[in-house]
N, C-alpha and C. Protein backbone atom coordinates (compact mmCIF):
# COMPACT_ATOMS: atom_id res chain seq x y z
N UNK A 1 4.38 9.82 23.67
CA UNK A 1 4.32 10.88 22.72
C UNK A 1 5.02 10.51 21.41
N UNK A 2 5.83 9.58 21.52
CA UNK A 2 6.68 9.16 20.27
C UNK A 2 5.97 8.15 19.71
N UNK A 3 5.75 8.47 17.75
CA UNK A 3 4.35 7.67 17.29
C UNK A 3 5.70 6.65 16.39
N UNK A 4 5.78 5.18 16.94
CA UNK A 4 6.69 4.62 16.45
C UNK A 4 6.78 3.93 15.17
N UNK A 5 5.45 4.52 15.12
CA UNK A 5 4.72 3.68 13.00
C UNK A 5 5.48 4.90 12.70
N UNK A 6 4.91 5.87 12.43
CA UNK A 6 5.85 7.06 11.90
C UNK A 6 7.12 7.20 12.02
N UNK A 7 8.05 7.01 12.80
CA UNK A 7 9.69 6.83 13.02
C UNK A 7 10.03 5.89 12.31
N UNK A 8 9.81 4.59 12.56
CA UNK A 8 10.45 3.52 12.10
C UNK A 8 9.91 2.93 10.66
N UNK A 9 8.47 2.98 10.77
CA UNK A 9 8.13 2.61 9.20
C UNK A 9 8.17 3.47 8.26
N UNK A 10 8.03 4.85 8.16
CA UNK A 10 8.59 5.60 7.06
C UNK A 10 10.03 5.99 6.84
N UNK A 11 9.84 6.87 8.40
CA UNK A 11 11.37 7.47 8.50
C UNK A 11 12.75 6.78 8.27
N UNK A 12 12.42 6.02 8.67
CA UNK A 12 14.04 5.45 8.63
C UNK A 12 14.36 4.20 7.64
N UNK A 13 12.95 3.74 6.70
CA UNK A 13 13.41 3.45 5.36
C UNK A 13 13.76 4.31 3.93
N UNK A 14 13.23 5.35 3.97
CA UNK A 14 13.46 6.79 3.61
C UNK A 14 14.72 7.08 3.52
N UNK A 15 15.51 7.09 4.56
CA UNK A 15 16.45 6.93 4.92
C UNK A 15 17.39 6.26 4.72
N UNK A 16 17.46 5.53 4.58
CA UNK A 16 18.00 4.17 4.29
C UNK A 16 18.29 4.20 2.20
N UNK A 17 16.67 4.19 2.38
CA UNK A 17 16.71 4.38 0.25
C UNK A 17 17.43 5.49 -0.10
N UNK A 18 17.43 6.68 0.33
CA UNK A 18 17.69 8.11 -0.08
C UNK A 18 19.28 7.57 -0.33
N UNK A 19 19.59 7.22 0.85
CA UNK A 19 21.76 6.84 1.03
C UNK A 19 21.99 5.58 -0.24
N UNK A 20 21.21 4.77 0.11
CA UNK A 20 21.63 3.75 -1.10
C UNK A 20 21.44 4.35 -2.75
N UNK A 21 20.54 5.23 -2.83
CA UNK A 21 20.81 6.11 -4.33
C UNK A 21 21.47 6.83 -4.52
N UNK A 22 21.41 7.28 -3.31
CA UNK A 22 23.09 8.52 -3.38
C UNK A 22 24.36 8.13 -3.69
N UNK A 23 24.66 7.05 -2.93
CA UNK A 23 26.00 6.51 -2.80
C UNK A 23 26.58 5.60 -3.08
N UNK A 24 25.43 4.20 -3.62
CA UNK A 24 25.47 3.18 -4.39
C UNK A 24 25.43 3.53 -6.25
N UNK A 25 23.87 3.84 -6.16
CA UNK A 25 23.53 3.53 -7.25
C UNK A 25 24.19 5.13 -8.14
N UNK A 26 24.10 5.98 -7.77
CA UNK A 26 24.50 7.02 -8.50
C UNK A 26 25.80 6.92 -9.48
N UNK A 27 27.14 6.42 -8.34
CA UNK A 27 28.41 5.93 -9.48
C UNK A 27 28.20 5.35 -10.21
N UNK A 28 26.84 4.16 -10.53
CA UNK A 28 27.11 3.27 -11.30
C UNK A 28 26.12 4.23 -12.76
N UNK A 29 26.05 5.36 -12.78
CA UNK A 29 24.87 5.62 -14.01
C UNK A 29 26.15 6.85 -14.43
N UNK A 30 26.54 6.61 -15.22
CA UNK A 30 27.07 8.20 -15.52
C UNK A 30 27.21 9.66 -16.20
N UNK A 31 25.93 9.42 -16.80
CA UNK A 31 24.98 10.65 -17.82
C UNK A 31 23.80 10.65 -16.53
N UNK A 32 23.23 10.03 -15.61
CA UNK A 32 22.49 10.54 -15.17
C UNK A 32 23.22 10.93 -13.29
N UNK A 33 24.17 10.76 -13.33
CA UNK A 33 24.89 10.59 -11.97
C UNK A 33 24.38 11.84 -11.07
N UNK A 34 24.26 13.14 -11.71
CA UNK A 34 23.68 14.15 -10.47
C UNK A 34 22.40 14.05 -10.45
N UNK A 35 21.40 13.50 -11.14
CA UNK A 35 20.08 13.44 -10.93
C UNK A 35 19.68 12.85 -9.74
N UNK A 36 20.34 11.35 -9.99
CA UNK A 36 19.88 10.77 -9.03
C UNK A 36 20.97 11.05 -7.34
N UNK A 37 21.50 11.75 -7.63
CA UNK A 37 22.37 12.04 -6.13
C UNK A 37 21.39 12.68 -5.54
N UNK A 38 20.56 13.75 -6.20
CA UNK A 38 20.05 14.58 -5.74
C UNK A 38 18.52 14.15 -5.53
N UNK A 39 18.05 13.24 -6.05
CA UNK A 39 17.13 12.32 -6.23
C UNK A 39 16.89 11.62 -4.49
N UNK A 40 18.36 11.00 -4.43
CA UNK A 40 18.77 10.20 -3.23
C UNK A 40 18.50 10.92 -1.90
N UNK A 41 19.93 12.42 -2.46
CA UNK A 41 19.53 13.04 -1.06
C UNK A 41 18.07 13.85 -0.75
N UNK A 42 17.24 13.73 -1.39
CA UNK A 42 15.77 14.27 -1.38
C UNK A 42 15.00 13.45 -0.42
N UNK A 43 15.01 12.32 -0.81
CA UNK A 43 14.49 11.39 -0.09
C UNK A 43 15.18 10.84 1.47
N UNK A 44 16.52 11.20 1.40
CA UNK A 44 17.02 11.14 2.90
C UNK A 44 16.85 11.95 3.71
N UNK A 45 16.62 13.67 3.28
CA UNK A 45 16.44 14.64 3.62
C UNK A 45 14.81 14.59 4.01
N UNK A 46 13.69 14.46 3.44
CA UNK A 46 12.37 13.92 3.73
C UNK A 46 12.16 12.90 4.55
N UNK A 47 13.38 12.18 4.78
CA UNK A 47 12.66 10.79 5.77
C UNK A 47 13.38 11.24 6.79
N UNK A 48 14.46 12.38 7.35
CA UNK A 48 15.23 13.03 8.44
C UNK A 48 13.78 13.46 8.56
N UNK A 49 13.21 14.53 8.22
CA UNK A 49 12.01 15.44 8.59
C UNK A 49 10.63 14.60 9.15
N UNK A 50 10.56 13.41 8.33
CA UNK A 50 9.77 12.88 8.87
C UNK A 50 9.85 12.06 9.86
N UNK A 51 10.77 11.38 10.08
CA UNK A 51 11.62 10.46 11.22
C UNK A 51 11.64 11.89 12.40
N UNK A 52 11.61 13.26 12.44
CA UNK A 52 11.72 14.24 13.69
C UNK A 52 9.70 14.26 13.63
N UNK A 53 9.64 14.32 12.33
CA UNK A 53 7.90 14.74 12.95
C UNK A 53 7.07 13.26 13.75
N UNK A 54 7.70 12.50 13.40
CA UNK A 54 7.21 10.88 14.37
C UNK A 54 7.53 10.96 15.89
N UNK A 55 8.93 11.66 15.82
CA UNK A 55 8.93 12.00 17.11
C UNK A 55 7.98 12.82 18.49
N UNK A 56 7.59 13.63 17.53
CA UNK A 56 6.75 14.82 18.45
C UNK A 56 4.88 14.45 17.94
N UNK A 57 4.82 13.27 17.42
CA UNK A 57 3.51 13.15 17.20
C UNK A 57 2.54 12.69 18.29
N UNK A 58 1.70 12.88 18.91
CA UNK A 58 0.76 13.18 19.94
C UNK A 58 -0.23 12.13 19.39
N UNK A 59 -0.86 11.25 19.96
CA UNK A 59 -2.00 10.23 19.98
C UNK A 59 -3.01 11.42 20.06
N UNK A 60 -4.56 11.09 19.43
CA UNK A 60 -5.25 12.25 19.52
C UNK A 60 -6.92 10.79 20.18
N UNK A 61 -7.55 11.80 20.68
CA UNK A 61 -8.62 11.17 21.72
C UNK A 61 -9.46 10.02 20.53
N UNK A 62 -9.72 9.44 20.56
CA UNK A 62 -10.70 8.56 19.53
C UNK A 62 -12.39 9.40 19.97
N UNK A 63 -12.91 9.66 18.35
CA UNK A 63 -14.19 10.21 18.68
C UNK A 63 -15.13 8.91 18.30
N UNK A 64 -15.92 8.80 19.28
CA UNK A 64 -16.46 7.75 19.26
C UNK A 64 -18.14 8.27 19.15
N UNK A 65 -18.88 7.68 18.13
CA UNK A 65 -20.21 8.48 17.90
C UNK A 65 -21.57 7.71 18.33
């Protein structure tokens, strides 16, 4: 039931990028510093949601014609 293209190839680079803009790159800009925090956590917050919807994703029958 767990679709592991969806977990691991979106979700959890998503993830990964969202934290490194948040927490890297953000100190280093400092006229744009809350943009991109919020920028960051957008994208960590979207790859959490999508990293849970990979979880519960269901293989569906192949229609074959």
């Amino acid at each position: 039931m767990v679709s592991k293209q969806i977990s691991i190839g979106i979700g959890i680079p998503m993830i990964v990028i969202g934290a490194i803009l948040a927490v890297f790159l953000a100190p280093m800009q400092f006229n744009l510093s809350d943009t991109i925090e919020f920028v960051g956590s957008l994208i960590g917050i979207l790859g959490v949601l999508i990293f849970i919807a990979g979880l519960f994703a269901r293989k569906t029958a192949q229609i074959v014609s």
